[in-house]
C-alpha atoms as a PDB file:
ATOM      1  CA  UNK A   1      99.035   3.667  50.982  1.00  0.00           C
ATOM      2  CA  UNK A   2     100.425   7.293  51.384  1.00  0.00           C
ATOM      3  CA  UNK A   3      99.468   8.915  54.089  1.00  0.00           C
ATOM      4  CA  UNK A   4      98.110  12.848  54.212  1.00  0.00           C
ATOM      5  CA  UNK A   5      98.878  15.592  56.508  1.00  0.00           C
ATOM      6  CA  UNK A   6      95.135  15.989  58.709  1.00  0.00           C
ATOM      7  CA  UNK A   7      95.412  19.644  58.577  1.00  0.00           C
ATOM      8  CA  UNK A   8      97.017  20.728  55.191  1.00  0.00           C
ATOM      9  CA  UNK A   9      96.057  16.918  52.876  1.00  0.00           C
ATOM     10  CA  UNK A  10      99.955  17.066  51.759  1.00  0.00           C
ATOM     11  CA  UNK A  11     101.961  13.722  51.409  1.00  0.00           C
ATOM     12  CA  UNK A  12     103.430  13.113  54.646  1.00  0.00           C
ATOM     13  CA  UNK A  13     106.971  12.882  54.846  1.00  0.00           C
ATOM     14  CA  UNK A  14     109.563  11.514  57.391  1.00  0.00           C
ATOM     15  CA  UNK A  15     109.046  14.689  59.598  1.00  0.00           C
ATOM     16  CA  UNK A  16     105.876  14.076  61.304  1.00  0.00           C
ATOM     17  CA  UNK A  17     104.015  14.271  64.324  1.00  0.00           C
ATOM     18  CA  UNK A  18     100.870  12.066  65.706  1.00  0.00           C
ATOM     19  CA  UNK A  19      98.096  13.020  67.473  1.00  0.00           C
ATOM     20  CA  UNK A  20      97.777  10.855  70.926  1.00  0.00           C
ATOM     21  CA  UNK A  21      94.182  11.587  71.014  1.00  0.00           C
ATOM     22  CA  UNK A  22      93.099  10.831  67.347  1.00  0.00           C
ATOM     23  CA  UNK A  23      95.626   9.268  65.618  1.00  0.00           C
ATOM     24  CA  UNK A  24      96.174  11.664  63.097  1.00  0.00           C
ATOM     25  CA  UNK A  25      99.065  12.987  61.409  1.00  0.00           C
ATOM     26  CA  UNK A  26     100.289  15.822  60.562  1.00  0.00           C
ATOM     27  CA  UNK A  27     103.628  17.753  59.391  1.00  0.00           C
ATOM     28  CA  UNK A  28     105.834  19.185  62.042  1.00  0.00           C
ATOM     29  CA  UNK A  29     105.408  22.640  60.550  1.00  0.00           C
ATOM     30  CA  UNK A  30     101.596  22.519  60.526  1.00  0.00           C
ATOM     31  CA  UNK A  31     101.030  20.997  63.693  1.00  0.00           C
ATOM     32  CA  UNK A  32     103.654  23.881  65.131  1.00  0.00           C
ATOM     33  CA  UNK A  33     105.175  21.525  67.089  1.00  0.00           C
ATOM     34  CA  UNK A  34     108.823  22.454  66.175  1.00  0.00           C
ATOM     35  CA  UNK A  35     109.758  23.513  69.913  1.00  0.00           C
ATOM     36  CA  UNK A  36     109.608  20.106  70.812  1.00  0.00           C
ATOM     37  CA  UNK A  37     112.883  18.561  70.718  1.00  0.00           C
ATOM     38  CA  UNK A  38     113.181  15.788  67.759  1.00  0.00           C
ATOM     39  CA  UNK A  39     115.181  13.355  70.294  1.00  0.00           C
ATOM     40  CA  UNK A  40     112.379  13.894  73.044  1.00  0.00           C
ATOM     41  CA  UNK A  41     110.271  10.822  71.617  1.00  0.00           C
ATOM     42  CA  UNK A  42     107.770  10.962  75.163  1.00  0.00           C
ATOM     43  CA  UNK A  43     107.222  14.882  73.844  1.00  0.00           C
ATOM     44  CA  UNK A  44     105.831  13.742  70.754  1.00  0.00           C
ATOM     45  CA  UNK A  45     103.881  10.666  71.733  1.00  0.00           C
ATOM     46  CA  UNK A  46     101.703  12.863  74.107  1.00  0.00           C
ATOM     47  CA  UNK A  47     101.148  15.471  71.780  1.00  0.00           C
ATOM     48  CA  UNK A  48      97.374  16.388  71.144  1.00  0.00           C
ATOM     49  CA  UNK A  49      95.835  17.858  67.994  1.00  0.00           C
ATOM     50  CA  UNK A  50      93.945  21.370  68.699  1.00  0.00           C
ATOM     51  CA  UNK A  51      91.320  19.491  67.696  1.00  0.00           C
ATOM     52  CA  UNK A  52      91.276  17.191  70.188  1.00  0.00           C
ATOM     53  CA  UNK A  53      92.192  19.655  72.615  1.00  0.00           C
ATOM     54  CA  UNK A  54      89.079  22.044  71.986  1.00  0.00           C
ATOM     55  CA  UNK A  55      86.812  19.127  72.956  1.00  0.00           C
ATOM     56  CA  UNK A  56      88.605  18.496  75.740  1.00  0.00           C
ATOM     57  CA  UNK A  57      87.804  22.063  76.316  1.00  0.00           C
ATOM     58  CA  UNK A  58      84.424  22.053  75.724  1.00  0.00           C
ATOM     59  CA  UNK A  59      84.187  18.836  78.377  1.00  0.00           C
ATOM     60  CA  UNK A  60      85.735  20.810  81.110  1.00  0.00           C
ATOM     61  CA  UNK A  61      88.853  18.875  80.974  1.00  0.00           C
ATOM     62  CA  UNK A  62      92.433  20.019  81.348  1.00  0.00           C
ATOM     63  CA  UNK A  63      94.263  18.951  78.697  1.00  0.00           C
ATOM     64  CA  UNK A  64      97.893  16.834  79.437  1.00  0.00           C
ATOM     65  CA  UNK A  65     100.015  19.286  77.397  1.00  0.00           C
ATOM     66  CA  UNK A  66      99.999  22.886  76.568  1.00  0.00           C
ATOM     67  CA  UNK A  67      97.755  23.354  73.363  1.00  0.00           C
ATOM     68  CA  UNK A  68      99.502  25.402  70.563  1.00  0.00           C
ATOM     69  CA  UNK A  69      98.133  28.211  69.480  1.00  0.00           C
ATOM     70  CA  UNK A  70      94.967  28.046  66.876  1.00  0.00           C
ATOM     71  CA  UNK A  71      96.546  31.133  64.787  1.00  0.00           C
ATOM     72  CA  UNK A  72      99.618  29.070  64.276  1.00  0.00           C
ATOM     73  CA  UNK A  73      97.970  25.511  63.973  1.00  0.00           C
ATOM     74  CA  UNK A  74      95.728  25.431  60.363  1.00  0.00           C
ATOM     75  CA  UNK A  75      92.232  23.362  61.399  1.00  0.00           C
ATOM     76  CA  UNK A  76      91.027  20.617  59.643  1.00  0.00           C
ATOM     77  CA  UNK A  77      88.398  22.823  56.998  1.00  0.00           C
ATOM     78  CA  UNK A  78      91.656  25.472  56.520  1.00  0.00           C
ATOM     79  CA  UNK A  79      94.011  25.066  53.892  1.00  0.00           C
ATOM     80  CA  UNK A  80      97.339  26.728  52.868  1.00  0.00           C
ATOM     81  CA  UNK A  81      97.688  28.438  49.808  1.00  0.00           C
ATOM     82  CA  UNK A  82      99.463  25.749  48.237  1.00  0.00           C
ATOM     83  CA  UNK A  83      97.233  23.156  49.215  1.00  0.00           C
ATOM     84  CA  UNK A  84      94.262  25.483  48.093  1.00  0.00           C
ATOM     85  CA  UNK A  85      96.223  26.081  44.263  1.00  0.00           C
ATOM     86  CA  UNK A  86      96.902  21.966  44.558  1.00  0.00           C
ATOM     87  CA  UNK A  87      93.411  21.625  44.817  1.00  0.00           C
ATOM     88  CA  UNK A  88      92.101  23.769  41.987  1.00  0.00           C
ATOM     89  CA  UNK A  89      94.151  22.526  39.653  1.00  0.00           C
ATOM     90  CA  UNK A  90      93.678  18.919  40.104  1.00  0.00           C
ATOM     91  CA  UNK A  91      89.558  19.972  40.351  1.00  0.00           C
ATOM     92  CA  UNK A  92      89.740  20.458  36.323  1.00  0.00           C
ATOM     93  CA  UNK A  93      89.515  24.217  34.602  1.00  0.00           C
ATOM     94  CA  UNK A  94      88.349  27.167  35.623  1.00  0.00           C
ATOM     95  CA  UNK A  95      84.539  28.476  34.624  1.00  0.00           C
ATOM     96  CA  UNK A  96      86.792  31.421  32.808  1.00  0.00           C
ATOM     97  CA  UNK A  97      88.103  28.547  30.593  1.00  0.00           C
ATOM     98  CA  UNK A  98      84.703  26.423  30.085  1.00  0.00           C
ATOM     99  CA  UNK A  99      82.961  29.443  29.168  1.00  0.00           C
ATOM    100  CA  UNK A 100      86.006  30.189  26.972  1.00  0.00           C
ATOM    101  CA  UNK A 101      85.456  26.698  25.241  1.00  0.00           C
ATOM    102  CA  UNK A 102      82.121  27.047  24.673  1.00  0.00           C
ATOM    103  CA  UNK A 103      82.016  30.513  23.030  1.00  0.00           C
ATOM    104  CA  UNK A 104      84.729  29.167  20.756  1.00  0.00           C
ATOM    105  CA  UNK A 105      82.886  25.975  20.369  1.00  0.00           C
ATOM    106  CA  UNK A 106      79.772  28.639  19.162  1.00  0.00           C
ATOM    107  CA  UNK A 107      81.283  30.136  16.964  1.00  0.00           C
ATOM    108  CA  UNK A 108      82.546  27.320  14.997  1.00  0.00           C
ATOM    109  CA  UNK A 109      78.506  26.377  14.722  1.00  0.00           C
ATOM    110  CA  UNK A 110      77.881  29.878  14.192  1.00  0.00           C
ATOM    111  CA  UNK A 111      80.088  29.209  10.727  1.00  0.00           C
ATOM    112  CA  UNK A 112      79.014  25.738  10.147  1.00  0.00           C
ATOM    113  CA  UNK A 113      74.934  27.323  10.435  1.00  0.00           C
ATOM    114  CA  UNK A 114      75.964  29.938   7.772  1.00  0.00           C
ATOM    115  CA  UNK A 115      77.680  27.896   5.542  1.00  0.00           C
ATOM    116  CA  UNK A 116      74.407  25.299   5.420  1.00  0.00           C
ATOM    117  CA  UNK A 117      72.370  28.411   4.814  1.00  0.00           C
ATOM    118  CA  UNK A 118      74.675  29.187   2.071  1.00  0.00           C
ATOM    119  CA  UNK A 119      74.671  25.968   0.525  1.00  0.00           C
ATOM    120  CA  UNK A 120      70.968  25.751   0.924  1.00  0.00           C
ATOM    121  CA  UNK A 121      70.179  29.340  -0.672  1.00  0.00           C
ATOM    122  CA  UNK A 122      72.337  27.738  -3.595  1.00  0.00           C
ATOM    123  CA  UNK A 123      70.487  24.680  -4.009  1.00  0.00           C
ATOM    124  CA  UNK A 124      66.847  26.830  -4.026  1.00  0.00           C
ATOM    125  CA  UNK A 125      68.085  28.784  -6.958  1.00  0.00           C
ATOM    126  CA  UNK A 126      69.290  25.892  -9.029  1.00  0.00           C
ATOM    127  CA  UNK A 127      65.927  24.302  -7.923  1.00  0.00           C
ATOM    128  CA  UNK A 128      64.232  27.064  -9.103  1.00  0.00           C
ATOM    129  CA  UNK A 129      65.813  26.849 -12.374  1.00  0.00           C
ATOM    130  CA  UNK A 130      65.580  23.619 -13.070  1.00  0.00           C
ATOM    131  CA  UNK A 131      61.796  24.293 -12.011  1.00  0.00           C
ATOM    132  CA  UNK A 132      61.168  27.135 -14.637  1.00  0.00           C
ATOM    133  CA  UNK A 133      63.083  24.720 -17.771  1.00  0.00           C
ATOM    134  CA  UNK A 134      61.192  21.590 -17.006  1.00  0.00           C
ATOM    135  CA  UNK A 135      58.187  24.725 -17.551  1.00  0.00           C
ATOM    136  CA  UNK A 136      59.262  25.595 -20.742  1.00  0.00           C
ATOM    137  CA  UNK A 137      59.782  22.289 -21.562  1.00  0.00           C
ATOM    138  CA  UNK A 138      56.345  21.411 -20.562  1.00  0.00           C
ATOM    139  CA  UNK A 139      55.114  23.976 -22.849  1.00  0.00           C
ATOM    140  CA  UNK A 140      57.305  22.410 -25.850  1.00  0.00           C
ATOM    141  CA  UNK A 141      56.201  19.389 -25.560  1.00  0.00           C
ATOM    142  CA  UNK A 142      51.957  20.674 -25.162  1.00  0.00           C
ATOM    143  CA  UNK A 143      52.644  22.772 -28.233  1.00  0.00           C
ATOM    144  CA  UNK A 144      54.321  19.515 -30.214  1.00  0.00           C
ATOM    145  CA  UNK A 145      51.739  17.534 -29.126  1.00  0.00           C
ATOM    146  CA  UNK A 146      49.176  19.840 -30.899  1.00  0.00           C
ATOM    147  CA  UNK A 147      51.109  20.278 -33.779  1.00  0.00           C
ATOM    148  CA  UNK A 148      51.071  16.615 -34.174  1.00  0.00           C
ATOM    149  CA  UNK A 149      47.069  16.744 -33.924  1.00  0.00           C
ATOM    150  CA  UNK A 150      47.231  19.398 -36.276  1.00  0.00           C
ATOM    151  CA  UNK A 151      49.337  16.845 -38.894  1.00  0.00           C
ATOM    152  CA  UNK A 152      47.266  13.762 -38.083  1.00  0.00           C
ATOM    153  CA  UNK A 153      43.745  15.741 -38.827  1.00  0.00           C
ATOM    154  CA  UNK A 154      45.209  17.123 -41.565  1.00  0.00           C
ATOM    155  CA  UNK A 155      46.649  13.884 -42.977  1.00  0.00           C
ATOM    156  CA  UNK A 156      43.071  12.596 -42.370  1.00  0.00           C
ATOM    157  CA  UNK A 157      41.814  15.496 -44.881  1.00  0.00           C
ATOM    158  CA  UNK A 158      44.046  14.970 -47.546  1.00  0.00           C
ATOM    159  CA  UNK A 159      43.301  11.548 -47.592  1.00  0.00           C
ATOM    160  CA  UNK A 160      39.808  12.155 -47.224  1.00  0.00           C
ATOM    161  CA  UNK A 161      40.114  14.976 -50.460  1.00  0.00           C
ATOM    162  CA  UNK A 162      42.303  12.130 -52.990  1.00  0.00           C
ATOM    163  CA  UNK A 163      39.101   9.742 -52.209  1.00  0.00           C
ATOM    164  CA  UNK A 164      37.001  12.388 -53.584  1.00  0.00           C
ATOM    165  CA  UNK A 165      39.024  13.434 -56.518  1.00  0.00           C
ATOM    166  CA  UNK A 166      39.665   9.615 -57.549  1.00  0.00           C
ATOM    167  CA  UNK A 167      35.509   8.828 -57.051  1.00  0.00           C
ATOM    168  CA  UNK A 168      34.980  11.925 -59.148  1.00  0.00           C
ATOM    169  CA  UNK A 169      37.667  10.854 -61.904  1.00  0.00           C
ATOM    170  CA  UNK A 170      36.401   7.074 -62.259  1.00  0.00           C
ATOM    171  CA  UNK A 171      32.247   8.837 -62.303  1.00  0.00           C
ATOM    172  CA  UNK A 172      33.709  11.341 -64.925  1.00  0.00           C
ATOM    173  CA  UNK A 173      35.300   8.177 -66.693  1.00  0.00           C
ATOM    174  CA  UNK A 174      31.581   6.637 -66.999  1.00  0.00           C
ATOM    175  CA  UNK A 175      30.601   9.075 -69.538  1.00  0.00           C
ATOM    176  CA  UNK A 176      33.957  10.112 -71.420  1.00  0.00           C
ATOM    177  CA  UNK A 177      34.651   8.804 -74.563  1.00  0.00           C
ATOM    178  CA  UNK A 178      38.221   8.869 -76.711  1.00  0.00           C
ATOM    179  CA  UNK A 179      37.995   9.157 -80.434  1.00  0.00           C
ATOM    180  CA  UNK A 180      41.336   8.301 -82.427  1.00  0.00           C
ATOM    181  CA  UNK A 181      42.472   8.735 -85.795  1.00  0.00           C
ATOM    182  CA  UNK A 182      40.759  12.038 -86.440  1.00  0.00           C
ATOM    183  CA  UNK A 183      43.226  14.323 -88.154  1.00  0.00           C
ATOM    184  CA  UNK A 184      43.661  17.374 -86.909  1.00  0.00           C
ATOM    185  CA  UNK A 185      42.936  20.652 -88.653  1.00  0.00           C
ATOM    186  CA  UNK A 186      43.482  24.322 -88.117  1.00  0.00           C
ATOM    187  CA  UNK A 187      40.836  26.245 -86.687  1.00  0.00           C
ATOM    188  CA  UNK A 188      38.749  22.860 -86.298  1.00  0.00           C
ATOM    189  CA  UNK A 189      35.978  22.744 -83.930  1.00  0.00           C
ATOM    190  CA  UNK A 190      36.120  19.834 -81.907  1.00  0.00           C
ATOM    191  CA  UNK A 191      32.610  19.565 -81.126  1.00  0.00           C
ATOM    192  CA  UNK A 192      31.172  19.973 -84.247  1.00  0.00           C
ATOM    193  CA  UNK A 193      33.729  17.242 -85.186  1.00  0.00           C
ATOM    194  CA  UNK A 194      31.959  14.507 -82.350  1.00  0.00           C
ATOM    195  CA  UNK A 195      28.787  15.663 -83.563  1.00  0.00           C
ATOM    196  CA  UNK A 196      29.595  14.947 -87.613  1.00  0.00           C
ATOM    197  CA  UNK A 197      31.380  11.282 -86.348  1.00  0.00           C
ATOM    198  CA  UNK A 198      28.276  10.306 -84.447  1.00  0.00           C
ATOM    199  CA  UNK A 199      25.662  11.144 -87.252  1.00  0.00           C
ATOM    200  CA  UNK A 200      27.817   8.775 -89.449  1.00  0.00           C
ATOM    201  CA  UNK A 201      27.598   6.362 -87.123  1.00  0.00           C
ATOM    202  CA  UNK A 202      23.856   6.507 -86.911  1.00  0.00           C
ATOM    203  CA  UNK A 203      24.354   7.652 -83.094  1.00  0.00           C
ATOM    204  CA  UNK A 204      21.601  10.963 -82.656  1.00  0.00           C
ATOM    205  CA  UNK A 205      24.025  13.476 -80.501  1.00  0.00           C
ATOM    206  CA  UNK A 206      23.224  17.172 -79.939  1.00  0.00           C
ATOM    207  CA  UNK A 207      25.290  19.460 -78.750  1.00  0.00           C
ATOM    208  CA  UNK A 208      24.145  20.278 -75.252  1.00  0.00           C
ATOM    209  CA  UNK A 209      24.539  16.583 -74.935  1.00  0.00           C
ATOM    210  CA  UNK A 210      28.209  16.796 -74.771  1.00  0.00           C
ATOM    211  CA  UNK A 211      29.579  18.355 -71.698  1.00  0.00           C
ATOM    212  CA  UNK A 212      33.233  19.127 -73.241  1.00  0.00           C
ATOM    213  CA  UNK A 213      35.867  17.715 -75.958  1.00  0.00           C
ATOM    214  CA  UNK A 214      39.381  18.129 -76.172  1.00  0.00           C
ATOM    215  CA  UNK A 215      42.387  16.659 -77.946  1.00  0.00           C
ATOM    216  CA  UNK A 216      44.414  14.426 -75.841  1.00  0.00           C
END
């Protein structure tokens, strides 16, 4: 496991120094302890944090070695600027960026709303169309269907009319009588004619018995 500097959360690397209070690492540079001399190995091993040495402070207690100076030494809660850009970026994007996202993601809806509206304003007027033929087509098909009323009542009449005219042809049949192999003559008179053929017969006919004669 890689260990971190305490006071800046860098990688530690060979150049190090160790708290002899806490145990904690951190960089030579950060812990300021550069005027110690690297061979002096009892120097380093009774080195104390300025952590450590505040609460030594606080307890009324002389500390073994000469604390560095605060200004110099970065605390725990205080980052460099490197460590502080490290940080951001590896904490994800920026709001500037989100908000960035989302107005572009917007927008894109913005277009996908319009085009929906678009495509739904379309489909009303073809609706509405369709609605006003299958009208008119309504009204075909009512004014056919009358028609067809019409031509089945009238059907009904005609045949109702050629029952009349054939009852009245076979009752006109009952009293009409065909005479053949009467010559014809100019200027004849047809009913006088019936009337001579039925006295020879010894048939009584008068005129106003007759209601009309005619050659065939």
């Amino acid at each position: 496991m890689v260990n971190n500097c305490a006071s800046c959360h860098k990688a530690l690397r060979s150049a190090n120094v160790k708290c002899s209070k806490c145990d904690l690492l951190f960089h030579v540079a950060c812990a300021n302890a550069g005027n110690h001399p690297k061979s002096g190995g009892e120097a380093k091993l009774s080195w104390i944090c300025p952590s450590c040495q505040s609460k030594a402070t606080k307890r009324g207690l002389s500390p073994t070695r000469t604390p560095v100076p605060e200004a110099q030494i970065p605390t725990d809660n205080t980052m460099t600027p490197n460590s502080t850009d490290c940080h951001r970026s590896s904490a994800g994007p920026s709001d500037t960026e989100i908000l960035r996202s989302l107005n572009s993601e917007i927008k894109l809806l913005r277009g996908d709303v319009v085009d929906i509206k678009t495509h739904i304003t379309s489909l009303t007027e073809h609706l509405t169309q369709c609605y006003t033929r299958l009208d008119e087509y309504d009204l075909r098909i009512k004014s056919l269907e009358k028609r067809e009323e019409e031509i089945i009542s009238l059907n009904s009449t005609i045949a109702n009319l050629r029952d009349q005219l054939n009852a009245q042809a076979q009752s006109s049949l009952k009293n009409e009588l065909e005479i053949s192999g009467v010559n014809e003559i100019k200027n004849e008179n047809p009913l006088h004619i019936v009337c001579v053929l039925a006295h020879k017969i010894g048939v009584s006919i008068e005129e106003q018995d007759i209601d009309f004669v005619s050659r065939a």
